[in-house]
N, C-alpha and C. Protein backbone atom coordinates (compact mmCIF):
# COMPACT_ATOMS: atom_id res chain seq x y z
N UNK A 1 13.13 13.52 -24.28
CA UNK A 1 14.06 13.47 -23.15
C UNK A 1 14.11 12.04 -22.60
N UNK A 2 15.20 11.69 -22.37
CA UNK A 2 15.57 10.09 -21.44
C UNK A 2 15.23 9.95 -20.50
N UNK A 3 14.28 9.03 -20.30
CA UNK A 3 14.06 8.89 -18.97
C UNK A 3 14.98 8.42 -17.98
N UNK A 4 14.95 9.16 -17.09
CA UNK A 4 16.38 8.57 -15.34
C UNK A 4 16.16 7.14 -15.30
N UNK A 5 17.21 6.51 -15.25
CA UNK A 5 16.85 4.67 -14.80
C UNK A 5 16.89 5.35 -13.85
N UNK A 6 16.15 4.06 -12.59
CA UNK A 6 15.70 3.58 -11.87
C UNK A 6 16.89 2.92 -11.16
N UNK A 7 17.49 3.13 -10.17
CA UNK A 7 19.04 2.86 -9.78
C UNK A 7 18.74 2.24 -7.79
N UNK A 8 19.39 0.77 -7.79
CA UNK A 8 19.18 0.46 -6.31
C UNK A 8 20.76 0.51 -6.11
N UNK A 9 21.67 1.70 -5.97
CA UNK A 9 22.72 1.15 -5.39
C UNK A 9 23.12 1.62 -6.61
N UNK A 10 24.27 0.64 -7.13
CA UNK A 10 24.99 0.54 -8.17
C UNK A 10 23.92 -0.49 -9.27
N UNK A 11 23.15 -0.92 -9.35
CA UNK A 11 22.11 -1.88 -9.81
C UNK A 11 20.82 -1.15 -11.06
N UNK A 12 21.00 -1.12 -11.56
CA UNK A 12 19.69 -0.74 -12.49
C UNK A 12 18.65 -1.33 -12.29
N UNK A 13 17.30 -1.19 -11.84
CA UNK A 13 16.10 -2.26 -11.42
C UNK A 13 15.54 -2.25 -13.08
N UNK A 14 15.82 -3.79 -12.88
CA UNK A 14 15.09 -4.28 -14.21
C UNK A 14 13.36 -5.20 -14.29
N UNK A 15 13.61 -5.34 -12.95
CA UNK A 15 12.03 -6.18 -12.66
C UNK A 15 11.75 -5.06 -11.15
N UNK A 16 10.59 -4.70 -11.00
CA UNK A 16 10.14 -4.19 -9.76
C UNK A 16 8.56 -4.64 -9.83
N UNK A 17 7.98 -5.27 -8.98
CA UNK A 17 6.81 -6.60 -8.93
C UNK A 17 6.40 -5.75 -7.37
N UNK A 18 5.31 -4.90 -7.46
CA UNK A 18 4.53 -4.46 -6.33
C UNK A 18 3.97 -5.50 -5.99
N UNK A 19 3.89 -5.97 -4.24
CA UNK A 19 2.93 -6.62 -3.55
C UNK A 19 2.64 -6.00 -2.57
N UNK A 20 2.14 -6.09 -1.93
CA UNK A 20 1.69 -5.63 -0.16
C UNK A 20 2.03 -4.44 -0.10
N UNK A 21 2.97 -4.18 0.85
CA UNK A 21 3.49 -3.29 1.34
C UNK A 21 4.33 -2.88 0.86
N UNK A 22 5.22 -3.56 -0.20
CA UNK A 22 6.74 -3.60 -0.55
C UNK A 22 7.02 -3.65 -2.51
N UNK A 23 7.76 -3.25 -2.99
CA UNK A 23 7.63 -4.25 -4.27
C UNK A 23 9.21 -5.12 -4.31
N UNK A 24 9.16 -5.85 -5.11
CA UNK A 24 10.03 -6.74 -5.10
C UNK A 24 11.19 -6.94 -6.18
N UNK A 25 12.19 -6.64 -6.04
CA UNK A 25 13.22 -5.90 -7.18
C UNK A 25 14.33 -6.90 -7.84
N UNK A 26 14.56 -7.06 -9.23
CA UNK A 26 15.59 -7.42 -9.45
C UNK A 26 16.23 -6.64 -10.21
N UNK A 27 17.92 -6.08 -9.40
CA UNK A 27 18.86 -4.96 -10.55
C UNK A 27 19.51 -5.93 -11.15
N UNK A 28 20.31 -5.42 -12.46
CA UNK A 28 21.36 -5.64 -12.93
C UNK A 28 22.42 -4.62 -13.08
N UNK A 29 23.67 -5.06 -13.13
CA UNK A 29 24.85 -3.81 -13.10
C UNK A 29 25.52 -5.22 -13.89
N UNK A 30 25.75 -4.87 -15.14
CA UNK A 30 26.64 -5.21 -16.20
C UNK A 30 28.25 -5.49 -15.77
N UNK A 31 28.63 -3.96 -14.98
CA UNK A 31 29.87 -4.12 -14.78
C UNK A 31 30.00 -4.70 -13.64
N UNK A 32 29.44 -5.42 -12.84
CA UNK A 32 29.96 -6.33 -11.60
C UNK A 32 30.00 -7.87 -12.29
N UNK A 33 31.51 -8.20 -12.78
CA UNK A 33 31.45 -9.45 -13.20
C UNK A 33 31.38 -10.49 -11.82
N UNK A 34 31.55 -10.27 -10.62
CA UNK A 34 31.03 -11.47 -9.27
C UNK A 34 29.90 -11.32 -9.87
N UNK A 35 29.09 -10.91 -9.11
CA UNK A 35 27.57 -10.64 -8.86
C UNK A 35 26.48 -9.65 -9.38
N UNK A 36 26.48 -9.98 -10.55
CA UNK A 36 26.16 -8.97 -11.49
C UNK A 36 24.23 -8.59 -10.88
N UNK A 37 23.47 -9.92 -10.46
CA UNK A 37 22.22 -9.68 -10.28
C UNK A 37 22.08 -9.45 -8.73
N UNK A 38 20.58 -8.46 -8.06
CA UNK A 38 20.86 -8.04 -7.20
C UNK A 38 19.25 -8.54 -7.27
N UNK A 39 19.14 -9.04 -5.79
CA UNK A 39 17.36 -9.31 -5.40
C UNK A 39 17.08 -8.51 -4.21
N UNK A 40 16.28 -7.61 -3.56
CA UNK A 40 15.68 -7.12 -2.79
C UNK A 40 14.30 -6.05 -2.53
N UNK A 41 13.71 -5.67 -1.43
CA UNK A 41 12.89 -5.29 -1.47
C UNK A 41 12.96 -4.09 -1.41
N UNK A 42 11.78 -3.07 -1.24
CA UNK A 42 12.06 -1.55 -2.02
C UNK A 42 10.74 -1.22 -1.35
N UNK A 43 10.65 -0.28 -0.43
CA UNK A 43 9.36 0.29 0.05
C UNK A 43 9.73 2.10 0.15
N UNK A 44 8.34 2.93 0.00
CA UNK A 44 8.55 4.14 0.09
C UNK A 44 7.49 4.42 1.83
N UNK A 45 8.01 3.34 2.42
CA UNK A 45 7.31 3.81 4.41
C UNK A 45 7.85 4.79 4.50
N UNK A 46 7.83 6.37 4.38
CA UNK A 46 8.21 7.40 4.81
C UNK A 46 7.50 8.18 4.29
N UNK A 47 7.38 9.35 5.06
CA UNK A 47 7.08 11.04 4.62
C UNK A 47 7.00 11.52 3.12
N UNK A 48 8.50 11.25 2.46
CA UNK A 48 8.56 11.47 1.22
C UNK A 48 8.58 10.49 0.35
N UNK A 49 8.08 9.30 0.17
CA UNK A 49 7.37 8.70 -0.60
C UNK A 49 8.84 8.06 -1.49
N UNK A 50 10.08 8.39 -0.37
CA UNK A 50 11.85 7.84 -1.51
C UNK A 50 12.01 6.15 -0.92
N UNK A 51 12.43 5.89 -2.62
CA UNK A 51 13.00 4.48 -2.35
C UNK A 51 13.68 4.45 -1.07
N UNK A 52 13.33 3.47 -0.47
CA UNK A 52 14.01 2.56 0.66
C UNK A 52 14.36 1.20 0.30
N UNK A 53 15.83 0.62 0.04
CA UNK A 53 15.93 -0.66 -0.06
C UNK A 53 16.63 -1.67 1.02
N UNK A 54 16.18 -2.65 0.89
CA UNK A 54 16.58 -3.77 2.27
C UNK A 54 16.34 -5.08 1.51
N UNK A 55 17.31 -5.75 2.46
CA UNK A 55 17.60 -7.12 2.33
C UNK A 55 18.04 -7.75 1.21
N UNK A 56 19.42 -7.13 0.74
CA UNK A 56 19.34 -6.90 -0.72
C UNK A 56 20.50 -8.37 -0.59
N UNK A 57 20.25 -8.85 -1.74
CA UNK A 57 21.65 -10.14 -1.97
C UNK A 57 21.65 -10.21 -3.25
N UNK A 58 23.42 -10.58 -3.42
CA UNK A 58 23.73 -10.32 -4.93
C UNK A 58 23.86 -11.57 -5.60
N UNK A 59 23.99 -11.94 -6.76
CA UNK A 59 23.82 -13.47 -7.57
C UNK A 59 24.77 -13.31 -8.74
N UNK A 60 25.67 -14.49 -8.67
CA UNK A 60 26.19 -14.57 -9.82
C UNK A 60 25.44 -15.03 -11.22
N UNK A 61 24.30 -15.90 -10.83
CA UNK A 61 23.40 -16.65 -12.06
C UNK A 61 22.23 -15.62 -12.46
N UNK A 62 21.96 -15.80 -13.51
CA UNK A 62 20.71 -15.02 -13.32
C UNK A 62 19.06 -16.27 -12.72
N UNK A 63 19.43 -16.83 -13.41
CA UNK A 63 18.37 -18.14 -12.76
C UNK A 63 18.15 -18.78 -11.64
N UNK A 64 19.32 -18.23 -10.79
CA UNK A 64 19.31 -18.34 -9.09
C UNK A 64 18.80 -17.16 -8.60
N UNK A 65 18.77 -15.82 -9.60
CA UNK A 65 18.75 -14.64 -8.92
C UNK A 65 16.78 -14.41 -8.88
N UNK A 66 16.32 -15.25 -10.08
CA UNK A 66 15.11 -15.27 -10.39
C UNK A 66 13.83 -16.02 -9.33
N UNK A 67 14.78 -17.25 -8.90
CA UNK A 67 14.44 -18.06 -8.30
C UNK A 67 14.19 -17.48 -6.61
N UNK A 68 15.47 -16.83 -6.44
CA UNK A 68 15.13 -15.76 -5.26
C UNK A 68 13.84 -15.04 -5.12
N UNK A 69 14.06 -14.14 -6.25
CA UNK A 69 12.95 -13.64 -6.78
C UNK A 69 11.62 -13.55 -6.56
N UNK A 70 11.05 -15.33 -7.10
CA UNK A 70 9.74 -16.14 -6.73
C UNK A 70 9.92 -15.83 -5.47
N UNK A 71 10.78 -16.84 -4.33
CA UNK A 71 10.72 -16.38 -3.15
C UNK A 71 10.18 -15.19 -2.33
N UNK A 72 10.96 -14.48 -2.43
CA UNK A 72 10.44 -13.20 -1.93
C UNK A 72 9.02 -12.91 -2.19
N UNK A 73 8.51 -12.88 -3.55
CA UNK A 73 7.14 -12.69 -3.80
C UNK A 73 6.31 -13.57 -3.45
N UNK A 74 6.41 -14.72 -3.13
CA UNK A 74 5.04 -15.80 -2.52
C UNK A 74 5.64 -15.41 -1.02
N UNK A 75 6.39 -15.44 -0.69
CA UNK A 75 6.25 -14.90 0.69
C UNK A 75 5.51 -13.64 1.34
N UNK A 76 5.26 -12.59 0.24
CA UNK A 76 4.50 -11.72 0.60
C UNK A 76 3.36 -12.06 0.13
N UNK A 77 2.92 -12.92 -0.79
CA UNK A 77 1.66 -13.49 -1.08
C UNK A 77 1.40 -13.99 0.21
N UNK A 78 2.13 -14.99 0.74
CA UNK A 78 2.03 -15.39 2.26
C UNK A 78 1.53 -14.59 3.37
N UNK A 79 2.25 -13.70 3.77
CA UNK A 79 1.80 -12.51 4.48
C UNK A 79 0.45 -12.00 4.43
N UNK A 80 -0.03 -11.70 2.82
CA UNK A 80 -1.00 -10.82 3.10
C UNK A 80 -2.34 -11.71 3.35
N UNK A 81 -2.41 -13.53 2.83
CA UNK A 81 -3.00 -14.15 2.98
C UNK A 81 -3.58 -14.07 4.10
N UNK A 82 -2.35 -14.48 5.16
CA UNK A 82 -2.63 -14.27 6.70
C UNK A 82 -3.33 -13.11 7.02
N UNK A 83 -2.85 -12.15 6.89
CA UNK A 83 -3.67 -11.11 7.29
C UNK A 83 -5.23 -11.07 6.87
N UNK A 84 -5.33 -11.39 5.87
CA UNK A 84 -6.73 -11.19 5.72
C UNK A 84 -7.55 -12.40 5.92
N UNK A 85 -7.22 -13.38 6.19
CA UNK A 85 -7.56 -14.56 7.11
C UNK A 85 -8.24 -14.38 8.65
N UNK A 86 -7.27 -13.43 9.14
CA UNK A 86 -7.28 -12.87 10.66
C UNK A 86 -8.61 -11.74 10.82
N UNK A 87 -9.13 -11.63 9.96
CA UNK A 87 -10.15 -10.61 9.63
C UNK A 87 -11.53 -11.26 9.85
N UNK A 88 -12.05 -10.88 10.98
CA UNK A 88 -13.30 -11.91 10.81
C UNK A 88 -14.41 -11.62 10.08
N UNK A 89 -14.16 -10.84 9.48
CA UNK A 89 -15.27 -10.23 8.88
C UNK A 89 -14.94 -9.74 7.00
N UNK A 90 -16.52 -9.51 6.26
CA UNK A 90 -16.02 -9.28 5.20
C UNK A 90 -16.17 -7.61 5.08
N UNK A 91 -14.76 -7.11 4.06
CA UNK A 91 -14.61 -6.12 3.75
C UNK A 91 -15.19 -5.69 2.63
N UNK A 92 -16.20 -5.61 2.24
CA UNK A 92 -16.67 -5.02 0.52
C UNK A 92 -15.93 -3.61 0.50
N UNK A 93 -15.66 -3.37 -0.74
CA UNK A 93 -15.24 -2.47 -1.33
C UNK A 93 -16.72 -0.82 -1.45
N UNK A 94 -16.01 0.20 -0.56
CA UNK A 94 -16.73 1.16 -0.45
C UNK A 94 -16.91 1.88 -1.96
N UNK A 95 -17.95 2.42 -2.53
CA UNK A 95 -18.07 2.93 -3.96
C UNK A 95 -18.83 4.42 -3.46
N UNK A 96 -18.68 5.01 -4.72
CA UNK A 96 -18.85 6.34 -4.58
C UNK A 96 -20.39 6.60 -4.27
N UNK A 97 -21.41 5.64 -4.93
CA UNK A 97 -22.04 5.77 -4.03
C UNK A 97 -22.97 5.66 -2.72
N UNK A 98 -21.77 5.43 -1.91
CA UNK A 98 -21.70 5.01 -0.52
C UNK A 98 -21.33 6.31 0.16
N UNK A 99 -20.29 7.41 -0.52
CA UNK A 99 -19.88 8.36 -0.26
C UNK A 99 -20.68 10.19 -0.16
N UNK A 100 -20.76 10.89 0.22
CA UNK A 100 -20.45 12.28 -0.04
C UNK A 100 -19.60 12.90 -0.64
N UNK A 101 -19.46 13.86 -1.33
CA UNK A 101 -18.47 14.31 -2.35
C UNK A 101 -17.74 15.73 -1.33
N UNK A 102 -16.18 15.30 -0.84
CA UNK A 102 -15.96 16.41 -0.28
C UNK A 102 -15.76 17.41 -1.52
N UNK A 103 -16.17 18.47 -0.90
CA UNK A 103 -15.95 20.35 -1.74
C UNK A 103 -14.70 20.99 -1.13
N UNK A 104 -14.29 21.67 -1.74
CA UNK A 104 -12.71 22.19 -1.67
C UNK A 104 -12.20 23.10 -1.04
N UNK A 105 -13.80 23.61 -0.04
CA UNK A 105 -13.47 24.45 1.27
C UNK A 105 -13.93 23.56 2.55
N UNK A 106 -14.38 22.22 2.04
CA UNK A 106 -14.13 21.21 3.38
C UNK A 106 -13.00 21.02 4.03
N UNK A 107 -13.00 21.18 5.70
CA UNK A 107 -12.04 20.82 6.43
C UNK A 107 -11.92 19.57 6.30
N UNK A 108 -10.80 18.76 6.48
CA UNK A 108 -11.20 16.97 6.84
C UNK A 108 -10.57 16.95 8.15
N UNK A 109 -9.62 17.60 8.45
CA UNK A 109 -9.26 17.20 10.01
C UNK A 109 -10.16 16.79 11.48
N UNK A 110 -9.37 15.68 11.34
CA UNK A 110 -11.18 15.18 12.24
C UNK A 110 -11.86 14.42 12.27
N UNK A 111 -11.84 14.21 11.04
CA UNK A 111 -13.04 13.50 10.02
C UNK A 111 -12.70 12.14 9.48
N UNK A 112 -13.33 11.15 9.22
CA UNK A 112 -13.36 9.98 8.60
C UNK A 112 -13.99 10.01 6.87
N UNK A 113 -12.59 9.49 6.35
CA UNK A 113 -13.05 9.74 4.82
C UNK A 113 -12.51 8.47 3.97
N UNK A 114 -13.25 8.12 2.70
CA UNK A 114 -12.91 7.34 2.03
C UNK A 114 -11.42 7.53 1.05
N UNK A 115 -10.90 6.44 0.61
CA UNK A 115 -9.49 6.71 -0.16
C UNK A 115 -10.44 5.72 -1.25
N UNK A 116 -9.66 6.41 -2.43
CA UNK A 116 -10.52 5.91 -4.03
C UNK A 116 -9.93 4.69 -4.16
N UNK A 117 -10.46 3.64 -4.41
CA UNK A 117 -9.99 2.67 -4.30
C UNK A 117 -8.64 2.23 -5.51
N UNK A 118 -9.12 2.95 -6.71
CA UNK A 118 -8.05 3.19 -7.85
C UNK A 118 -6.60 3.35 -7.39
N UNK A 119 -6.38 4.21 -6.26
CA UNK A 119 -5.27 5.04 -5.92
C UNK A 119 -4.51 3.98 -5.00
N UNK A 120 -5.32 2.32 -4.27
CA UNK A 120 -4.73 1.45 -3.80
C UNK A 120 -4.53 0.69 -4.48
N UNK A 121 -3.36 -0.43 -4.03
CA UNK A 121 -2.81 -1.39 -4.73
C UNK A 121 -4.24 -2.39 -4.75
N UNK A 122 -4.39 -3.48 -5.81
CA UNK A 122 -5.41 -4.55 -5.95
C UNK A 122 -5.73 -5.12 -4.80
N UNK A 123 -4.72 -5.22 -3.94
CA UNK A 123 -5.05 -6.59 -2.88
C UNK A 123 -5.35 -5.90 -1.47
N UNK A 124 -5.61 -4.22 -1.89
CA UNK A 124 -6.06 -3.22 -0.72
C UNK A 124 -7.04 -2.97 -1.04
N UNK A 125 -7.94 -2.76 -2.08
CA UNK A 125 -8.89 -2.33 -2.61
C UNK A 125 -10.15 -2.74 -1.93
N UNK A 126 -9.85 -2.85 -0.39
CA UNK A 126 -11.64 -3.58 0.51
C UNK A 126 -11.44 -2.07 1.79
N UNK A 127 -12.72 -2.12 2.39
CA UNK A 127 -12.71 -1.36 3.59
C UNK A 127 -12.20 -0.96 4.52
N UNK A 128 -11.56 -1.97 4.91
CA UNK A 128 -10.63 -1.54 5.76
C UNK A 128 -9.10 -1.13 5.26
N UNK A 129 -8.79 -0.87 4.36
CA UNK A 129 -7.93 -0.38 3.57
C UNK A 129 -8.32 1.23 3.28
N UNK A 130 -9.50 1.20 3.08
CA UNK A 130 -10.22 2.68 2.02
C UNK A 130 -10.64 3.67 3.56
N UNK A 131 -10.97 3.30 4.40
CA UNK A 131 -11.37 3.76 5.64
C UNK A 131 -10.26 4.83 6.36
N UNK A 132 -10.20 5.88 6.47
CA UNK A 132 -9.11 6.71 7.11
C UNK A 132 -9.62 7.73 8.25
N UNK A 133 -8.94 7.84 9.02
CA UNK A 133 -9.22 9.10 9.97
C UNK A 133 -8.38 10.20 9.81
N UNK A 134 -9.03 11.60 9.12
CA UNK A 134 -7.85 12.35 9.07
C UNK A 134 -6.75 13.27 10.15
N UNK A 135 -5.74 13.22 10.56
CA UNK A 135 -4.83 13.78 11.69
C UNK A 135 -4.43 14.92 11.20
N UNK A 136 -4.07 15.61 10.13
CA UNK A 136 -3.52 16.42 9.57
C UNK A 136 -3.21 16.82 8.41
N UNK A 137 -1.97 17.83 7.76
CA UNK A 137 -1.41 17.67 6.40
C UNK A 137 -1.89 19.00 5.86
N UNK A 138 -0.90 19.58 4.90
CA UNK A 138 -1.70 21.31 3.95
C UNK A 138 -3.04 20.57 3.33
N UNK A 139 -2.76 19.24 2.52
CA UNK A 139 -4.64 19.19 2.10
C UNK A 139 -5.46 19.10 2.88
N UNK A 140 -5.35 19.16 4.20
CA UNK A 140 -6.66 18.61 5.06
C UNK A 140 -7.43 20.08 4.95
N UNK A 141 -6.68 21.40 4.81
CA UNK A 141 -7.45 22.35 5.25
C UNK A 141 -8.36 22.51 4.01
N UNK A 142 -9.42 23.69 4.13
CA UNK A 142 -10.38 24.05 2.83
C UNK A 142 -9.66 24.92 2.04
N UNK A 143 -9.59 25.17 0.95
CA UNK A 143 -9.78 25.89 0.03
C UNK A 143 -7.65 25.86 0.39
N UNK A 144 -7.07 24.70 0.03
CA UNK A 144 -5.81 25.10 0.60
C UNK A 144 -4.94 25.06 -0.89
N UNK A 145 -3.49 25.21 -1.17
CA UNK A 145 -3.31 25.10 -2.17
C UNK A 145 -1.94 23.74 -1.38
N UNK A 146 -1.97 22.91 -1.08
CA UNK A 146 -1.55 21.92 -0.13
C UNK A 146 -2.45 20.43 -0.98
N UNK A 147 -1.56 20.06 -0.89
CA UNK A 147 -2.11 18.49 -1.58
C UNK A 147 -1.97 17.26 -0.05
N UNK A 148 -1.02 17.32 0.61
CA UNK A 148 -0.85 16.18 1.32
C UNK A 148 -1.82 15.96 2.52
N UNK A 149 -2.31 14.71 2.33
CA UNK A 149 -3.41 14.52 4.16
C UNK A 149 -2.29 13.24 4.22
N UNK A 150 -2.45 13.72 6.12
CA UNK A 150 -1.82 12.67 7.26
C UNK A 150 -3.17 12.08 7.64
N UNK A 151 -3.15 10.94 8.09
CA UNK A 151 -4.22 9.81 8.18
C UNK A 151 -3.91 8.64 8.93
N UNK A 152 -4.78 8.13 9.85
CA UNK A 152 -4.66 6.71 10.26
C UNK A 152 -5.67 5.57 9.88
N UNK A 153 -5.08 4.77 8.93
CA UNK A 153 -6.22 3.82 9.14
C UNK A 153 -6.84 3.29 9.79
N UNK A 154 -8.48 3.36 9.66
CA UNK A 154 -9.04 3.38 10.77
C UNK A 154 -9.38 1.91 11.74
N UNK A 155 -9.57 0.84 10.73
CA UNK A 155 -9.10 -0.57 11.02
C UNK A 155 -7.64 -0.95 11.69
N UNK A 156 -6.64 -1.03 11.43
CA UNK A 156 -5.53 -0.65 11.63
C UNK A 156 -4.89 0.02 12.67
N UNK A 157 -5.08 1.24 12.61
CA UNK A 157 -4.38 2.15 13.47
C UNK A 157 -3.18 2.45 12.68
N UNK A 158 -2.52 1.86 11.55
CA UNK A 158 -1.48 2.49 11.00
C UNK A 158 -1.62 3.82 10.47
N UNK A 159 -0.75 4.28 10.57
CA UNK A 159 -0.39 6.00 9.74
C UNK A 159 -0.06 6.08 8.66
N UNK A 160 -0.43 6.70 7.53
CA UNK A 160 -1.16 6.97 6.37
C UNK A 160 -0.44 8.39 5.44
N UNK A 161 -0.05 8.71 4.43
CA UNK A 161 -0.16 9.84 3.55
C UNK A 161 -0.60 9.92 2.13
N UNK A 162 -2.25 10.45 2.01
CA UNK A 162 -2.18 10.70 0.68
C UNK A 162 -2.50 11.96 0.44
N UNK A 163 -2.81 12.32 -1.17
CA UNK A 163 -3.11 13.69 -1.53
C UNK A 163 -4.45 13.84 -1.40
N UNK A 164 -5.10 15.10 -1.42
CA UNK A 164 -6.53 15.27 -1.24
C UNK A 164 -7.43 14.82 -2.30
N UNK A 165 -6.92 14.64 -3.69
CA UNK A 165 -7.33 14.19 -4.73
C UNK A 165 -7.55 12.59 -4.86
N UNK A 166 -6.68 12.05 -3.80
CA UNK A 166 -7.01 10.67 -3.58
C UNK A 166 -7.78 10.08 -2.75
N UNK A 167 -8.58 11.15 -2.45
CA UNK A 167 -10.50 11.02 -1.18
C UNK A 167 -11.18 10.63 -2.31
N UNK A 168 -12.18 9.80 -2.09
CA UNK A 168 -13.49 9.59 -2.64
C UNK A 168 -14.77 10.64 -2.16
N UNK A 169 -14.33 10.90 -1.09
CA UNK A 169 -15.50 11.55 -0.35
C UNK A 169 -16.03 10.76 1.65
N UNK A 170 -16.82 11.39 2.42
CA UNK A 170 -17.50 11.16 3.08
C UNK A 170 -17.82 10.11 3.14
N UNK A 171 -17.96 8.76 3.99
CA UNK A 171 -18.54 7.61 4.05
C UNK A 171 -20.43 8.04 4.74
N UNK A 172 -21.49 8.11 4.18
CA UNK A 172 -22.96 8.34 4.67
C UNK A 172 -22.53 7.44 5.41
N UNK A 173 -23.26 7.78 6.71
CA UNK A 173 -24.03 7.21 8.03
C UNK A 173 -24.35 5.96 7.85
N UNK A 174 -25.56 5.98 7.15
CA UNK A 174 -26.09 4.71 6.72
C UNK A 174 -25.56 3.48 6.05
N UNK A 175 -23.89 3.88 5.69
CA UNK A 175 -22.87 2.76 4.99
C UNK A 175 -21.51 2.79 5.49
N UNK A 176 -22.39 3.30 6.65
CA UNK A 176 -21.17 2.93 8.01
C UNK A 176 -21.12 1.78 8.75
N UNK A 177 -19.83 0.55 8.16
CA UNK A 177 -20.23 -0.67 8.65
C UNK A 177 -20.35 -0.87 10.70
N UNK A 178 -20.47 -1.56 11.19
CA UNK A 178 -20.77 -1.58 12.69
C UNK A 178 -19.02 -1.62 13.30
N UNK A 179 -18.18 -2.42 12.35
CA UNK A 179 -16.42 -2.38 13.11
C UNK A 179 -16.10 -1.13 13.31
N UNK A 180 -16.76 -0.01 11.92
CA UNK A 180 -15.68 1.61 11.86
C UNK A 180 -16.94 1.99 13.31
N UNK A 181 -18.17 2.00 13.35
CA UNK A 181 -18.39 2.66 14.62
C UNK A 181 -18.31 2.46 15.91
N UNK A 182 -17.48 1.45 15.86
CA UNK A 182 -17.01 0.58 17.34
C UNK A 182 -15.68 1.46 17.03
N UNK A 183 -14.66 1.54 16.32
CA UNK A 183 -13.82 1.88 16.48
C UNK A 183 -13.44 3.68 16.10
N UNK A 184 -14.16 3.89 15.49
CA UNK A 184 -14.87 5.87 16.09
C UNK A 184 -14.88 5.68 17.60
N UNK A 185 -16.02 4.71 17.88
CA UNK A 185 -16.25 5.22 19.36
C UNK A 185 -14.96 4.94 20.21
N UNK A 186 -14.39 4.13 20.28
CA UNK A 186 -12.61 3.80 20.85
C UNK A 186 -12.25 4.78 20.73
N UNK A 187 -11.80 5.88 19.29
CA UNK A 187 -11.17 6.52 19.07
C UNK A 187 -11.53 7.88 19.61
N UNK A 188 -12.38 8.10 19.60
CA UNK A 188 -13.26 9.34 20.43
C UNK A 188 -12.90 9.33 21.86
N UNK A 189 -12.76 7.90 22.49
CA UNK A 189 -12.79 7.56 24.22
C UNK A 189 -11.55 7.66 24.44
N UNK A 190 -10.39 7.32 23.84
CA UNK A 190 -9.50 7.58 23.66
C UNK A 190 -8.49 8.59 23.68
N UNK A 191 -8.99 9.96 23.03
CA UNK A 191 -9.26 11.17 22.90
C UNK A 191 -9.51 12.01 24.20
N UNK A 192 -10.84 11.58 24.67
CA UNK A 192 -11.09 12.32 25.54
C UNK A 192 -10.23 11.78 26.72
N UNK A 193 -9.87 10.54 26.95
CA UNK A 193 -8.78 10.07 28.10
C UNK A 193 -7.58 11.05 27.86
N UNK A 194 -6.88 11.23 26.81
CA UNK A 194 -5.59 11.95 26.86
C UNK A 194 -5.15 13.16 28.26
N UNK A 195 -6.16 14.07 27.91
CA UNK A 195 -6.05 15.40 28.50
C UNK A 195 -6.51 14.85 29.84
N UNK A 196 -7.10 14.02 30.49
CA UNK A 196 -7.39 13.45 31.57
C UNK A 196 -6.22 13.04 32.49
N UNK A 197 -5.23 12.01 31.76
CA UNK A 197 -3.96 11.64 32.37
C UNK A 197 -2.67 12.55 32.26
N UNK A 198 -2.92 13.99 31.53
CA UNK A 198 -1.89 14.61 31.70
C UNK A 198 -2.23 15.42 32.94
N UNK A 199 -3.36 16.06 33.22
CA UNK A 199 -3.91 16.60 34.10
C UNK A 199 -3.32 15.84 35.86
N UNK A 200 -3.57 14.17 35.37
CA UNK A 200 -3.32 13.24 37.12
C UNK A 200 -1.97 13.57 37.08
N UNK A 201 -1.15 13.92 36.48
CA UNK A 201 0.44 14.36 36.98
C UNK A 201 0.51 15.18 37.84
């Protein structure tokens, strides 16, 4: 069976170059004699995990369209540099055994759990990347037939979806760095403030 191209628009993606957050796309569409090459970025930030494209510009050359191209991608080389610059601290990469092995009538809601580092992109593959707090989702429950957990990273604070198959397990106590229990404890204080200020109404 044929596989579906891969379609941005009217554009066939012929280069797609994952970085960061985003990957970085070049289509072609044969039949647009203007602007036959198309450069833009392509992220799945949503629920269902569907192409999203932005900032798209079209090229008559292909060697201008390439050149774009570079652009876009050292600029997110750029980005993530910074960010992990801003980090005062080092992130080692959590390993399994650092972990507990969740079992398949474990709840996680609640809970702080590792993401396999396999299942992140290369340039996520440190702690504060792998670190999650779980909020929800059909996989969070035990014994569920539900694959998806909702999650916030716990460094971060951003919001998160993977499958339950993409846990490593439990982070032990004892390989709990000192940032995630400063920021448990935030998150806990936090918590308990909520129901406090709905109450002063």
């Amino acid at each position: 069976m044929e596989q579906e191209k891969r379609m941005a628009g009217d554009y066939e993606v012929y280069q797609a170059l994952p970085i960061g957050r985003v990957e970085v796309i070049l289509g072609i569409d044969t039949t647009n004699s203007k602007k036959p090459y198309l450069v833009c970025y392509c992220d799945q930030n949503n629920l269902f995990g569907i192409d999203q494209y932005y900032g798209a510009e079209g090229f008559e050359d292909y060697l201008e369209a390439m050149q774009e191209f570079g652009k876009l991608l050292q600029w997110q080389i750029e980005k993530l540099q910074i960010e992990r610059s801003a980090i005062p601290e080092s992130m080692p990469q959590i390993q399994t055994d650092h972990c507990l092995p969740i079992k398949s009538e474990d709840e996680l809601g609640g809970r702080l759990v590792v993401i396999r580092p396999e299942r992140l992109r290369p340039e996520f593959r440190t702690a504060d990347h792998q670190l999650v707090w779980v909020t929800g989702g059909f996989g969070a429950s035990g014994n569920s037939r539900g694959r998806a957990v909702f999650a916030m990273r716990l460094y971060s604070g951003d919001e998160c979806r993977y499958n339950r198959e993409d846990l490593l397990g439990f982070l032990k106590p004892e390989h709990t760095p000192a940032w995630a229990q400063e920021k448990l404890a935030l998150h806990q204080a936090e918590k308990q403030q909520k129901p406090k200020s709905r109450d002063a109404r």
